[in-house]
N, C-alpha and C. Protein backbone atom coordinates (compact mmCIF):
# COMPACT_ATOMS: atom_id res chain seq x y z
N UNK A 1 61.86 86.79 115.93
CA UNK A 1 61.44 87.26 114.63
C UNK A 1 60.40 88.36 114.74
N UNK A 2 59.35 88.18 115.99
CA UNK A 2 58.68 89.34 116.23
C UNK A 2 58.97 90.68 116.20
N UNK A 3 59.66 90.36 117.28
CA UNK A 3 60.34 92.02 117.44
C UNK A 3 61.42 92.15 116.42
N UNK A 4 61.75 91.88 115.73
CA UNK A 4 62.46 92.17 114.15
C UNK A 4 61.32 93.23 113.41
N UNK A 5 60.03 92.48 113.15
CA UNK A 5 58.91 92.48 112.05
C UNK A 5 58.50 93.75 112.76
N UNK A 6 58.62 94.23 113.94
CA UNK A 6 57.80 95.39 114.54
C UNK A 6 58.42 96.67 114.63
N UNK A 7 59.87 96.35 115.29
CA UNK A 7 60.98 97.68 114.49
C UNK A 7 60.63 98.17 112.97
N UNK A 8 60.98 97.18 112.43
CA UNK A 8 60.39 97.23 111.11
C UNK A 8 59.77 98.00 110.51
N UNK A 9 58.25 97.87 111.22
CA UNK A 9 57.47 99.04 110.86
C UNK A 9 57.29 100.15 111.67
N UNK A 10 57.69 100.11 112.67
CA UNK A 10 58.49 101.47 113.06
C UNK A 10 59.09 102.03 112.46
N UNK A 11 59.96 101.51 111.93
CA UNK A 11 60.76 102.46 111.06
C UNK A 11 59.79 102.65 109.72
N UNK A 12 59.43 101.83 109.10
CA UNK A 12 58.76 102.23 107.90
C UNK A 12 57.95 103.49 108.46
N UNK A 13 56.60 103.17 108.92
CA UNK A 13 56.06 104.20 109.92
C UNK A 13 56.68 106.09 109.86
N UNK A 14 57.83 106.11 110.69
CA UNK A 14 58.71 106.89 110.79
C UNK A 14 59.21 107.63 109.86
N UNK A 15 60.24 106.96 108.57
CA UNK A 15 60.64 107.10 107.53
C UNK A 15 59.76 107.50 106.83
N UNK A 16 58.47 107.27 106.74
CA UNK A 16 56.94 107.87 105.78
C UNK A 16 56.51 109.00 106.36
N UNK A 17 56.26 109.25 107.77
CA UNK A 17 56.18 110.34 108.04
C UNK A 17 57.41 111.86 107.53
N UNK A 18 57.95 111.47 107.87
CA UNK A 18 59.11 112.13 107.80
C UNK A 18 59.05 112.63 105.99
N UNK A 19 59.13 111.39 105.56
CA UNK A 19 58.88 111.75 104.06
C UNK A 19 58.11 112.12 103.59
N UNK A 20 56.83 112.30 104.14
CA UNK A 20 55.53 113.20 103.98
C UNK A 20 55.62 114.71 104.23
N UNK A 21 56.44 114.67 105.70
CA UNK A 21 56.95 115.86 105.66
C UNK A 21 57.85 116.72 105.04
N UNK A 22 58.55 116.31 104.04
CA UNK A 22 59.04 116.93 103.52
C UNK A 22 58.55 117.31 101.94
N UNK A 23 58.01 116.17 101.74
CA UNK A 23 57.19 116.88 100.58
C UNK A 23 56.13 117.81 100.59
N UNK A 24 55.82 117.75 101.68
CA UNK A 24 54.98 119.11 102.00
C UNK A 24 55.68 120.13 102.05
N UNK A 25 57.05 120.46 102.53
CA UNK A 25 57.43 121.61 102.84
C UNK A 25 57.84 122.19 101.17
N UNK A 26 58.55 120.84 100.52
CA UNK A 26 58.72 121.63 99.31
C UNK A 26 57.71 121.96 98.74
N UNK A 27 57.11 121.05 98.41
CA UNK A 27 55.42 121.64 97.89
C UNK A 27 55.63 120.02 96.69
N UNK A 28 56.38 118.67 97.34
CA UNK A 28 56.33 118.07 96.46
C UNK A 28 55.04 116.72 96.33
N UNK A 29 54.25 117.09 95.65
CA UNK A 29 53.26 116.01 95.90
C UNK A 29 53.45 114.65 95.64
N UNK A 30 54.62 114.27 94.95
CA UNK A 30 54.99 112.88 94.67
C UNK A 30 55.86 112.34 95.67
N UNK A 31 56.18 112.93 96.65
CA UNK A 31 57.32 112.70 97.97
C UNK A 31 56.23 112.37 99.14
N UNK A 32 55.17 113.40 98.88
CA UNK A 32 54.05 113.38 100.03
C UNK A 32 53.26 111.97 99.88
N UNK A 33 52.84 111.79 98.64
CA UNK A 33 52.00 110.30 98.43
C UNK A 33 53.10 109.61 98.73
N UNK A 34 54.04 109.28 98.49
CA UNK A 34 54.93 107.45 98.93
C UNK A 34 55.52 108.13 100.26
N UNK A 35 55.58 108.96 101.05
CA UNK A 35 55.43 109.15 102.10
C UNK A 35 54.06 108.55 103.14
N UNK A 36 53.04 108.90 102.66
CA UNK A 36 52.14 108.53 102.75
C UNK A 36 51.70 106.56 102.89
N UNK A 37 52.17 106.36 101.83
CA UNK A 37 52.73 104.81 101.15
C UNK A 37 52.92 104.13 101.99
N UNK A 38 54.26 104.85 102.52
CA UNK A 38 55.27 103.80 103.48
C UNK A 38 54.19 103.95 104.71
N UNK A 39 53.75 104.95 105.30
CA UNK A 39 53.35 104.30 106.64
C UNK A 39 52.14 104.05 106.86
N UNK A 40 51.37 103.40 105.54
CA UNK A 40 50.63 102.68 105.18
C UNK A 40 50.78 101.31 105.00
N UNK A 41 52.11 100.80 104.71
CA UNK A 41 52.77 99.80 104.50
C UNK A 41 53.14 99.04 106.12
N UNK A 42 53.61 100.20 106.95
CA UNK A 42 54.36 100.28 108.21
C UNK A 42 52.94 99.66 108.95
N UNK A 43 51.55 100.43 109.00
CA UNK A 43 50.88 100.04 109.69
C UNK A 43 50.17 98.94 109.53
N UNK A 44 50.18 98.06 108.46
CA UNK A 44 49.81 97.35 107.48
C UNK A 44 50.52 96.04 108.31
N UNK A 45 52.43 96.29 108.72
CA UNK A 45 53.16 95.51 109.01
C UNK A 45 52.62 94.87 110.72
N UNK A 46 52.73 96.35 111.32
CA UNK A 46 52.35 96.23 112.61
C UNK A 46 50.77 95.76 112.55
N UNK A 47 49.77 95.64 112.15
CA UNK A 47 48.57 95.06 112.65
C UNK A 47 48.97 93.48 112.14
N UNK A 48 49.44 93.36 111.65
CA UNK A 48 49.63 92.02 111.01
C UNK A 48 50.27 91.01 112.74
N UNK A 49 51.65 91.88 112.54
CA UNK A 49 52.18 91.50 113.93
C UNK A 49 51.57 91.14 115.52
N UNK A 50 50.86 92.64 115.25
CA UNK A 50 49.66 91.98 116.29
C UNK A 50 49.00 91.25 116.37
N UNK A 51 48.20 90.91 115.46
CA UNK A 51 47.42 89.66 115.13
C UNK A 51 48.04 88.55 115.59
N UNK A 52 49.03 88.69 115.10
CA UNK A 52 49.72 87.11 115.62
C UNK A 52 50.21 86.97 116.96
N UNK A 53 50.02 87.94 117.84
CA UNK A 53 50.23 88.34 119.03
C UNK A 53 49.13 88.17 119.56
N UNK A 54 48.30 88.01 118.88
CA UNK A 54 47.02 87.79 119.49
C UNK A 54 46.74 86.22 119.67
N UNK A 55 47.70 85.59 118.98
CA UNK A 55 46.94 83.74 118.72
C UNK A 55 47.96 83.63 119.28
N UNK A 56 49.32 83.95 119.52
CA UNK A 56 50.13 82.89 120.40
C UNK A 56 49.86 83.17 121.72
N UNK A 57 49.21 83.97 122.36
CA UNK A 57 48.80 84.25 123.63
C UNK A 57 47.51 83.86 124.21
């Protein structure tokens, strides 16, 4: 289930960047914030994950 939850936010991560980037290029500021969002969300996922990587070890 770990490594499920951590792809995961990899991809979220990824997918936000990406989508940040493109609202920048258009000049769209509502693409850039939930770009932003997601890999806020993404990193949000992954510290979580770690954490718990931290107590079963």
């Amino acid at each position: 289930m770990a490594g499920k939850e951590k792809s995961k936010s990899k991809m979220e991560q990824a997918r936000g960047k990406a989508k940040e980037a493109a609202g920048r290029a258009v000049g769209n500021e509502r693409m850039t914030a939930e770009g932003r969002a997601e890999q806020s969300k993404g990193d949000a996922r992954q510290a979580k994950e770690k954490g718990k990587d931290v107590f079963r070890h």
